[in-house]
PDB file of N, CA and C in Angstrom:
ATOM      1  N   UNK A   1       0.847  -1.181   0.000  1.00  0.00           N
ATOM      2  CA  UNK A   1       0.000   0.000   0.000  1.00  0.00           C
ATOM      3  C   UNK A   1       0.887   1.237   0.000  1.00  0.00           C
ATOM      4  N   UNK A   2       0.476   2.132  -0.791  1.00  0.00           N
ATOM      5  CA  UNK A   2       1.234   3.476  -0.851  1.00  0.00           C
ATOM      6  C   UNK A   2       0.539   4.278  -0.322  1.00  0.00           C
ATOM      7  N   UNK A   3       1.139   5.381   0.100  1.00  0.00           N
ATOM      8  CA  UNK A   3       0.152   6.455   0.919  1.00  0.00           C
ATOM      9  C   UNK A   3       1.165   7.701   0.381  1.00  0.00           C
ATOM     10  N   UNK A   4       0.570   9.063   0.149  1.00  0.00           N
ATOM     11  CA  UNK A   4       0.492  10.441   0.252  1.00  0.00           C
ATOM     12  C   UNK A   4      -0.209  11.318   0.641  1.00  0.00           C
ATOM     13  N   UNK A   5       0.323  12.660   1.138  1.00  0.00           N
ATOM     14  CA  UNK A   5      -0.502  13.734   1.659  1.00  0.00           C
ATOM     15  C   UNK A   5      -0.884  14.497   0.248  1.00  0.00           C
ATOM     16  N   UNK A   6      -1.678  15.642   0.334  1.00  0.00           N
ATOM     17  CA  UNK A   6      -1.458  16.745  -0.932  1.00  0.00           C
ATOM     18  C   UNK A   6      -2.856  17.439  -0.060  1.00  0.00           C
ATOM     19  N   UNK A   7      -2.403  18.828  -0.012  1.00  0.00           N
ATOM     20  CA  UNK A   7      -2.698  19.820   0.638  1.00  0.00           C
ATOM     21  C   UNK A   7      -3.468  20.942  -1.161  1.00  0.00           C
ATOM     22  N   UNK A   8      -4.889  20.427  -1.124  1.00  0.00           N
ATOM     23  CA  UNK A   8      -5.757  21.241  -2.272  1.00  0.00           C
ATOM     24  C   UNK A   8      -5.408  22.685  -2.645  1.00  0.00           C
ATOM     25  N   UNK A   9      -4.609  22.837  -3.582  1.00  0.00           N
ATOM     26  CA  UNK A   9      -4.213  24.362  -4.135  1.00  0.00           C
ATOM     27  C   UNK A   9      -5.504  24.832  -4.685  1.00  0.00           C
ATOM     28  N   UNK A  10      -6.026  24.216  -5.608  1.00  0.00           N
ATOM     29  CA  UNK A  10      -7.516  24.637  -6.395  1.00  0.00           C
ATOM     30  C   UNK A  10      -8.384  25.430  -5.543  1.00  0.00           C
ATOM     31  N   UNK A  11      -8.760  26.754  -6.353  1.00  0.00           N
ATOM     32  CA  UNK A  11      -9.547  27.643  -5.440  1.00  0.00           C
ATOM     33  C   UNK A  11     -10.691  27.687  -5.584  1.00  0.00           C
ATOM     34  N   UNK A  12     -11.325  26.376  -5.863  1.00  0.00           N
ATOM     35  CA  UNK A  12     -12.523  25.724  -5.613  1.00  0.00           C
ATOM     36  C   UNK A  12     -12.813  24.145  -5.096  1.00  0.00           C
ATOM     37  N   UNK A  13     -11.830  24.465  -5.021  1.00  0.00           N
ATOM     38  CA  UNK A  13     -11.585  22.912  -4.062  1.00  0.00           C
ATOM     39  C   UNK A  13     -11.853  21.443  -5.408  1.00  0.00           C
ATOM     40  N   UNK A  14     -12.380  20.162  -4.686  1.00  0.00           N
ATOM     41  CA  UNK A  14     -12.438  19.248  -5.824  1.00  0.00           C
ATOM     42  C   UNK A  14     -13.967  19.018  -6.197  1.00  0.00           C
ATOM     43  N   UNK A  15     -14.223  20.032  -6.771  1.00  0.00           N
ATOM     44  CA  UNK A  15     -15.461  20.479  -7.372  1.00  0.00           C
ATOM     45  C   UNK A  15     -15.611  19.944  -8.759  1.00  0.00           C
ATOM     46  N   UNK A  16     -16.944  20.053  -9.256  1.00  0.00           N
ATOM     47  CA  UNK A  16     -17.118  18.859 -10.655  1.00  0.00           C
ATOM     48  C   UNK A  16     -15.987  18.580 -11.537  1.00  0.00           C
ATOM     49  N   UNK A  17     -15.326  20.020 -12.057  1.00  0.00           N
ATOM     50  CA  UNK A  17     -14.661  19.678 -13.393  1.00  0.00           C
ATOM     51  C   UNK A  17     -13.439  19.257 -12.310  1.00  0.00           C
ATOM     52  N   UNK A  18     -12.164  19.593 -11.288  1.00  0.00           N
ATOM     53  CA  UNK A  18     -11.701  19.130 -11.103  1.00  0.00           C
ATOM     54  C   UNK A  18     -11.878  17.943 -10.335  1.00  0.00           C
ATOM     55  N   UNK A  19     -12.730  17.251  -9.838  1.00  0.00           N
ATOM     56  CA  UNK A  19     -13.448  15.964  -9.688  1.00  0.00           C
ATOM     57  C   UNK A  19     -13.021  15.017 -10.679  1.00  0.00           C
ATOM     58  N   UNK A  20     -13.853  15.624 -11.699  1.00  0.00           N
ATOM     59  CA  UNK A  20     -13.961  14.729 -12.930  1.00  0.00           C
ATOM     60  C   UNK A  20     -12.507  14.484 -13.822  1.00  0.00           C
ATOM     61  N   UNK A  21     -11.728  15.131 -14.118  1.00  0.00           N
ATOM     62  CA  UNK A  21     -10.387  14.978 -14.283  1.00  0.00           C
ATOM     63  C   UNK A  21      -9.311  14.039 -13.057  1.00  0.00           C
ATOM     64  N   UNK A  22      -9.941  14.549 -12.039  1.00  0.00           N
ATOM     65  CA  UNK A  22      -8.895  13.056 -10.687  1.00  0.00           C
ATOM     66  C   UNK A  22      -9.708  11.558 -11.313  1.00  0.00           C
ATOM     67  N   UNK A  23     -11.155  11.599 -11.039  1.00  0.00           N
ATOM     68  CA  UNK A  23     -11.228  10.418 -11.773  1.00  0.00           C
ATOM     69  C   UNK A  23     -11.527   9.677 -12.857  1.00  0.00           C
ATOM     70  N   UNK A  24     -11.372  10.046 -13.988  1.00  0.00           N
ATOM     71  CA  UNK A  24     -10.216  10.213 -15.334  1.00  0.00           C
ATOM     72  C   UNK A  24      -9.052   9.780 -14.946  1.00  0.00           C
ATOM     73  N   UNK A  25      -7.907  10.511 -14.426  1.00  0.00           N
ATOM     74  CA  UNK A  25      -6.878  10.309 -14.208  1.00  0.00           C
ATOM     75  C   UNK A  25      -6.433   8.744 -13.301  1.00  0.00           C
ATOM     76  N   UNK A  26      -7.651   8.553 -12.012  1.00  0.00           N
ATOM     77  CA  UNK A  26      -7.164   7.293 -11.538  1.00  0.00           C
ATOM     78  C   UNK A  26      -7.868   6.015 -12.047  1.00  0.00           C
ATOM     79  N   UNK A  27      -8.810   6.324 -13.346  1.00  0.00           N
ATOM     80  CA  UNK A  27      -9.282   5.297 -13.985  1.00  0.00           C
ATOM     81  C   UNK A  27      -8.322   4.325 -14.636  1.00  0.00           C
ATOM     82  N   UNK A  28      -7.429   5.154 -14.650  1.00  0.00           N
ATOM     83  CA  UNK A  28      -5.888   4.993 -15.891  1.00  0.00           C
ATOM     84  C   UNK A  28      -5.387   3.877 -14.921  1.00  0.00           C
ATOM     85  N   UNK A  29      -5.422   3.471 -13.676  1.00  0.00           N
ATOM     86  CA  UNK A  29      -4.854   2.113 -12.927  1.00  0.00           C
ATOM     87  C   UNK A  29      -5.864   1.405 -12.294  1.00  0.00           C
ATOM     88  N   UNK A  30      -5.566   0.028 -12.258  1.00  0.00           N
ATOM     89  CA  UNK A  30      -6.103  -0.735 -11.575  1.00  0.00           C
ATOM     90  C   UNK A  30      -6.217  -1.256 -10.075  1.00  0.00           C
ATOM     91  N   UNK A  31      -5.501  -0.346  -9.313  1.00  0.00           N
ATOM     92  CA  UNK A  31      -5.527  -0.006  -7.751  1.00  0.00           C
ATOM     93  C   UNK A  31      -6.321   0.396  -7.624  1.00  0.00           C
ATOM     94  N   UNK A  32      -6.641   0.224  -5.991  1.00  0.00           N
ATOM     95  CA  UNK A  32      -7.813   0.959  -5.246  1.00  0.00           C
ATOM     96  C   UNK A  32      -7.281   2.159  -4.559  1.00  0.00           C
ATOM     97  N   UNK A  33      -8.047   3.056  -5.049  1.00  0.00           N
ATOM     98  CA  UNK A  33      -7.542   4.158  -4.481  1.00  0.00           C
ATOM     99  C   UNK A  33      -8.499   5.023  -3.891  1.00  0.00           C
ATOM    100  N   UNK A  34      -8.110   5.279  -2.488  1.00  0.00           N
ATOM    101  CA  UNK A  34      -9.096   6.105  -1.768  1.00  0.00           C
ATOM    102  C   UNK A  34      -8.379   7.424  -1.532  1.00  0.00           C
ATOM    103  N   UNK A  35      -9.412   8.076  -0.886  1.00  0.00           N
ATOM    104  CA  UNK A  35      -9.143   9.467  -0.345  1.00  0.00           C
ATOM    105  C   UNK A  35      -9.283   9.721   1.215  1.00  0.00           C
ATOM    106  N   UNK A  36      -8.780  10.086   1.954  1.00  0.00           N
ATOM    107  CA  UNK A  36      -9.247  10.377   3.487  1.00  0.00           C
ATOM    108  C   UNK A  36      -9.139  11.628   3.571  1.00  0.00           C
ATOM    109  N   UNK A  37     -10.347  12.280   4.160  1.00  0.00           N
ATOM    110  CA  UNK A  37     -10.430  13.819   4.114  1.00  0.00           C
ATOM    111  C   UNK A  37     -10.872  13.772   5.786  1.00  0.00           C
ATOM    112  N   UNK A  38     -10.140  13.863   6.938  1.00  0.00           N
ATOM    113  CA  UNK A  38     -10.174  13.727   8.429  1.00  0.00           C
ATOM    114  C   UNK A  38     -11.473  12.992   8.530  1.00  0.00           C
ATOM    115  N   UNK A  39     -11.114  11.300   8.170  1.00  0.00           N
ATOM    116  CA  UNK A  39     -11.581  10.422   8.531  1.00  0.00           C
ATOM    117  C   UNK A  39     -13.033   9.847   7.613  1.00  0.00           C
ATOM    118  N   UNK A  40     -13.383  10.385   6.979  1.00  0.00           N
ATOM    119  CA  UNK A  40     -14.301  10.398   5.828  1.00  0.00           C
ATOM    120  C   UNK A  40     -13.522   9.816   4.504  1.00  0.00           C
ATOM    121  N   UNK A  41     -14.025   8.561   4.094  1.00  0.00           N
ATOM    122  CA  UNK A  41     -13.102   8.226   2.816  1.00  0.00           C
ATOM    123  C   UNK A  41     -13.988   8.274   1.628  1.00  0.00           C
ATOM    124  N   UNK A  42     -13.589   8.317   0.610  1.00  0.00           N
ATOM    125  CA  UNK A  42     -13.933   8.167  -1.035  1.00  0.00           C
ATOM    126  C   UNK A  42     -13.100   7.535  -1.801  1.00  0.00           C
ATOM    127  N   UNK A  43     -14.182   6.500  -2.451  1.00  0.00           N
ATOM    128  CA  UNK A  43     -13.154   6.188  -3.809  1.00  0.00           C
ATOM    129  C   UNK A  43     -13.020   7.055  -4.791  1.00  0.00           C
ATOM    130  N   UNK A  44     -11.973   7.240  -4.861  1.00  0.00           N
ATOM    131  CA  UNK A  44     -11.511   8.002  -6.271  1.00  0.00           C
ATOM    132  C   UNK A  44     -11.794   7.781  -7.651  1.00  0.00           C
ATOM    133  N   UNK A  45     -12.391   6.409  -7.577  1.00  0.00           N
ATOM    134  CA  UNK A  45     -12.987   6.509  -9.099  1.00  0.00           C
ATOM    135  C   UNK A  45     -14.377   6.229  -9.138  1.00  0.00           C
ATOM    136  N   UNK A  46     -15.400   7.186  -8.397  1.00  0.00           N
ATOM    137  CA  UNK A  46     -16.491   7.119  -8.333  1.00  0.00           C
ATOM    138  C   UNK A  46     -17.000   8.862  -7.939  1.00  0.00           C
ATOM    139  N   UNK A  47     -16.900   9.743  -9.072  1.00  0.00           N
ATOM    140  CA  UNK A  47     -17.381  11.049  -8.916  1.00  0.00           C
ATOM    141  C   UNK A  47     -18.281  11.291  -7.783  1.00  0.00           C
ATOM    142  N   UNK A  48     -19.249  10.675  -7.684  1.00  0.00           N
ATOM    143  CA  UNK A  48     -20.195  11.055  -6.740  1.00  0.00           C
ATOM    144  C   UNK A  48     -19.727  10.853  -4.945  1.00  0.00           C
ATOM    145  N   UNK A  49     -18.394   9.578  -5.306  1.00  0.00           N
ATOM    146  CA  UNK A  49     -17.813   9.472  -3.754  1.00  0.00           C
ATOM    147  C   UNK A  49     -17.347  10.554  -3.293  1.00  0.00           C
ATOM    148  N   UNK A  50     -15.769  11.095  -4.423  1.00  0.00           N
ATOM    149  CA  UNK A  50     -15.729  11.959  -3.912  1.00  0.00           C
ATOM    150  C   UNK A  50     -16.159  13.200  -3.775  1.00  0.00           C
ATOM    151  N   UNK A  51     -17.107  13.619  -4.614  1.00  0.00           N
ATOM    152  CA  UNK A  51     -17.532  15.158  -4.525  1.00  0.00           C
ATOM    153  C   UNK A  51     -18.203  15.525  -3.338  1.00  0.00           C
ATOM    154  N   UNK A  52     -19.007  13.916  -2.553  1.00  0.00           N
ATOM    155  CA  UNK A  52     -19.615  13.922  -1.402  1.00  0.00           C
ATOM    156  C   UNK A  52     -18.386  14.401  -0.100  1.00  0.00           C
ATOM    157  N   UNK A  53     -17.182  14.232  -0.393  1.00  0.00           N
ATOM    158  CA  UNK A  53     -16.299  14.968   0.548  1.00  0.00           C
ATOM    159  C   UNK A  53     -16.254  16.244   0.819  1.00  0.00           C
ATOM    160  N   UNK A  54     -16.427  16.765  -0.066  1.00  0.00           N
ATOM    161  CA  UNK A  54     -16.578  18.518  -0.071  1.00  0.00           C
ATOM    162  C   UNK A  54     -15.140  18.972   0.143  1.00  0.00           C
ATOM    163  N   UNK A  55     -14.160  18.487  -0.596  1.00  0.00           N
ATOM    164  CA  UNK A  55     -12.944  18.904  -0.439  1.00  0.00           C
ATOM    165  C   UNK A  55     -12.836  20.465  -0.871  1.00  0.00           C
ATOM    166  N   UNK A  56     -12.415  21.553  -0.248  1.00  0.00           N
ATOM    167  CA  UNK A  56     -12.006  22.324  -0.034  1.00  0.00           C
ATOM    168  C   UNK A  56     -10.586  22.998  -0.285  1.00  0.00           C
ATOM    169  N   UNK A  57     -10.798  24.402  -0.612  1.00  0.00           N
ATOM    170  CA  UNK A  57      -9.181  24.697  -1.007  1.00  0.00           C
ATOM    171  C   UNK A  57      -8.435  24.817   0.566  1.00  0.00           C
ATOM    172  N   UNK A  58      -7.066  24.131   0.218  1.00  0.00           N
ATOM    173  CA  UNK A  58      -6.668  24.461   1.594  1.00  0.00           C
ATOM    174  C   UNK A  58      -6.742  23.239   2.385  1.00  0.00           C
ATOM    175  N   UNK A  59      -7.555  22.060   2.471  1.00  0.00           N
ATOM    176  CA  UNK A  59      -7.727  21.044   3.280  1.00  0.00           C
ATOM    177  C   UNK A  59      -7.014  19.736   2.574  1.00  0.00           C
ATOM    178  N   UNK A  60      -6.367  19.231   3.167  1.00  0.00           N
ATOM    179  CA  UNK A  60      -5.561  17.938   3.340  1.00  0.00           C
ATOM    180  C   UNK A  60      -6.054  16.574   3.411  1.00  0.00           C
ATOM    181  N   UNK A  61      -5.621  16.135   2.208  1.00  0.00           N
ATOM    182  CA  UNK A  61      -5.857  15.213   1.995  1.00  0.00           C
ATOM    183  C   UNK A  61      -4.888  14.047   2.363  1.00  0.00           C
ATOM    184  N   UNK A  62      -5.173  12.599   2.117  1.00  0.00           N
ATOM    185  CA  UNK A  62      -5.106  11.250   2.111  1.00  0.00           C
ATOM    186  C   UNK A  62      -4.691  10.606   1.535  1.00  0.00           C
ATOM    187  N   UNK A  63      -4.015  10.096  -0.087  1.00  0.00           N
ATOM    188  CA  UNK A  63      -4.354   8.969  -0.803  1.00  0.00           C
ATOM    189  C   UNK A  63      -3.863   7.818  -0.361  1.00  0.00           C
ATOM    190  N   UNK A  64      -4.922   6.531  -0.800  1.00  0.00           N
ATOM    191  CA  UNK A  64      -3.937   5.848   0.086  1.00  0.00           C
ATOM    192  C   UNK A  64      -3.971   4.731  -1.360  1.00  0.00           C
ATOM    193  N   UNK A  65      -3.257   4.344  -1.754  1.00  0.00           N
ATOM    194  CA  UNK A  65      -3.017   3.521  -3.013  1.00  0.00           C
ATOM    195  C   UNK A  65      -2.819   1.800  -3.501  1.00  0.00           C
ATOM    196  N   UNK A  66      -3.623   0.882  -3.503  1.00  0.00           N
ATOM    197  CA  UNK A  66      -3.425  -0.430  -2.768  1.00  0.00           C
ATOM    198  C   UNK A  66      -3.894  -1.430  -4.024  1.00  0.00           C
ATOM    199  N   UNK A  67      -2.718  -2.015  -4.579  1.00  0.00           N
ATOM    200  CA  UNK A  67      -2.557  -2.914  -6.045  1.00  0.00           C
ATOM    201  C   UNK A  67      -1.402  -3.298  -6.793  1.00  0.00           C
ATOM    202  N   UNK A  68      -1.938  -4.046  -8.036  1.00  0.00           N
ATOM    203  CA  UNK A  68      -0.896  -4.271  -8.398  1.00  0.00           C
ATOM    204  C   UNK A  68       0.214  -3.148  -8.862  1.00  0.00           C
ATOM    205  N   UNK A  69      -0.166  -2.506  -9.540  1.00  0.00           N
ATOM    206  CA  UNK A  69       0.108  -0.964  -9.950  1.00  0.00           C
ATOM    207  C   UNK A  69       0.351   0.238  -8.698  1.00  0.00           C
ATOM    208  N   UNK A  70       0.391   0.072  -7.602  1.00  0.00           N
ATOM    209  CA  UNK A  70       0.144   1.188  -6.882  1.00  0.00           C
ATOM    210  C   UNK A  70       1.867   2.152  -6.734  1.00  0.00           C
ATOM    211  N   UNK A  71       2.785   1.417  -7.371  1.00  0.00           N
ATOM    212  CA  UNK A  71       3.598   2.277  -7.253  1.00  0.00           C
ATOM    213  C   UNK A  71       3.380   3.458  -8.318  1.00  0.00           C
ATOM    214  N   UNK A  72       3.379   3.120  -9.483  1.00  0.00           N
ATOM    215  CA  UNK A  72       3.332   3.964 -10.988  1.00  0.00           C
ATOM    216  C   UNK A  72       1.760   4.865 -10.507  1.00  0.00           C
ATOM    217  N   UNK A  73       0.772   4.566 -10.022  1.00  0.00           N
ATOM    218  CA  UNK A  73      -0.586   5.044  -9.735  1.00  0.00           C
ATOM    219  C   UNK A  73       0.029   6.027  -8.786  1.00  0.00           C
ATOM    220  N   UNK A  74       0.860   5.746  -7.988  1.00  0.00           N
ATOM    221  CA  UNK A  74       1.345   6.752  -6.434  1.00  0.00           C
ATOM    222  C   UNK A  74       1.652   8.306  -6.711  1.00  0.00           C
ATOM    223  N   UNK A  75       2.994   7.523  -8.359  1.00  0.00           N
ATOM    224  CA  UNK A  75       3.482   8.450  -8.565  1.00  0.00           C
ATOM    225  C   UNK A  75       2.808   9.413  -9.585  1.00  0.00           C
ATOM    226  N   UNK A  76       1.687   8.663 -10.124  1.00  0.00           N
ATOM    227  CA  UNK A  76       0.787   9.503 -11.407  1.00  0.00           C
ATOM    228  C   UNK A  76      -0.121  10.234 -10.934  1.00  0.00           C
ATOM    229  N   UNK A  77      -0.560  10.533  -9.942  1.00  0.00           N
ATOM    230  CA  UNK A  77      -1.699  10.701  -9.074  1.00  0.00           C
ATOM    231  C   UNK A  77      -0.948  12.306  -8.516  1.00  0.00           C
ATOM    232  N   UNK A  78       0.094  11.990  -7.491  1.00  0.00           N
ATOM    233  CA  UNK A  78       0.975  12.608  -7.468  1.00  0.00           C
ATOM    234  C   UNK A  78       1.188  14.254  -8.057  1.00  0.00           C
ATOM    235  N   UNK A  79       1.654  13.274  -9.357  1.00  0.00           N
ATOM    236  CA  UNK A  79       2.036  14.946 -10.435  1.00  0.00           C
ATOM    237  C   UNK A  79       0.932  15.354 -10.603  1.00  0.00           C
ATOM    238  N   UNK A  80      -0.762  14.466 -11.038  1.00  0.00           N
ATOM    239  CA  UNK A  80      -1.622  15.093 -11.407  1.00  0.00           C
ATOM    240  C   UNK A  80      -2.041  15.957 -10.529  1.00  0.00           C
ATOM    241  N   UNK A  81      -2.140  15.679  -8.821  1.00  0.00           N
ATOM    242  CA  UNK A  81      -2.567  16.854  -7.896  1.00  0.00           C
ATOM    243  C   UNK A  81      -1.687  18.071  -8.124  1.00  0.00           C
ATOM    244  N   UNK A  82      -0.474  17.828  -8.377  1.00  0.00           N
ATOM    245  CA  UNK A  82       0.240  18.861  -8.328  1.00  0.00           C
ATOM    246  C   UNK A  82       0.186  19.954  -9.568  1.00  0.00           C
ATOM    247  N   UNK A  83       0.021  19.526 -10.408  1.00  0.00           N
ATOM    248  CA  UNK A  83      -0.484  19.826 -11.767  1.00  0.00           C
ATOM    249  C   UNK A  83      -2.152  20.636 -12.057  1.00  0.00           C
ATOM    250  N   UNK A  84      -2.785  19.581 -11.387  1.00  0.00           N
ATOM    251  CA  UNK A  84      -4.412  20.295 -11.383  1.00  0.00           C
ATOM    252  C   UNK A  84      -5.095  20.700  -9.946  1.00  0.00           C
ATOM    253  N   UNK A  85      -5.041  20.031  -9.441  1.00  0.00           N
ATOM    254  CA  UNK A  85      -5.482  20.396  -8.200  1.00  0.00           C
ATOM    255  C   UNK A  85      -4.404  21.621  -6.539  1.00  0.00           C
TER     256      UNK A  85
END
């Protein structure tokens, strides 16, 4: 299992369109990948999981990454927060 933090730059937090681009992006592996937003989780490849988080700009996130793939997913996930979110 892989795990990272990433602290939401987006100044709308993970709202539809950037929602919809994270899961896009973690469709691309076959790991399970969740989110923990202080103790509340979402799967990441289920829009409606996470938008039900109400992630926020500014609030800290979770991933936690668990498969065959979860190293290459760790690190793709990764650039994409850093990149879009």
């Amino acid at each position: 299992m892989k795990n990272f933090e990433y602290v939401v730059k987006e100044a709308v937090g993970i709202h539809a369109r950037p929602a919809s681009q994270l899961v896009t992006a973690a469709k691309l592996y076959q790991s399970k990948i969740t989110i923990d937003k202080m103790g509340k989780k979402a799967d990441v490849k289920s829009i409606i999981s996470l938008m039900a988080l109400g992630v926020k700009c500014g609030e800290r996130i979770i991933f936690s990454i668990e498969g065959d793939d979860e190293e290459i997913a760790a690190q793709g996930l990764e650039e994409f927060c850093s990149q879009n979110l």
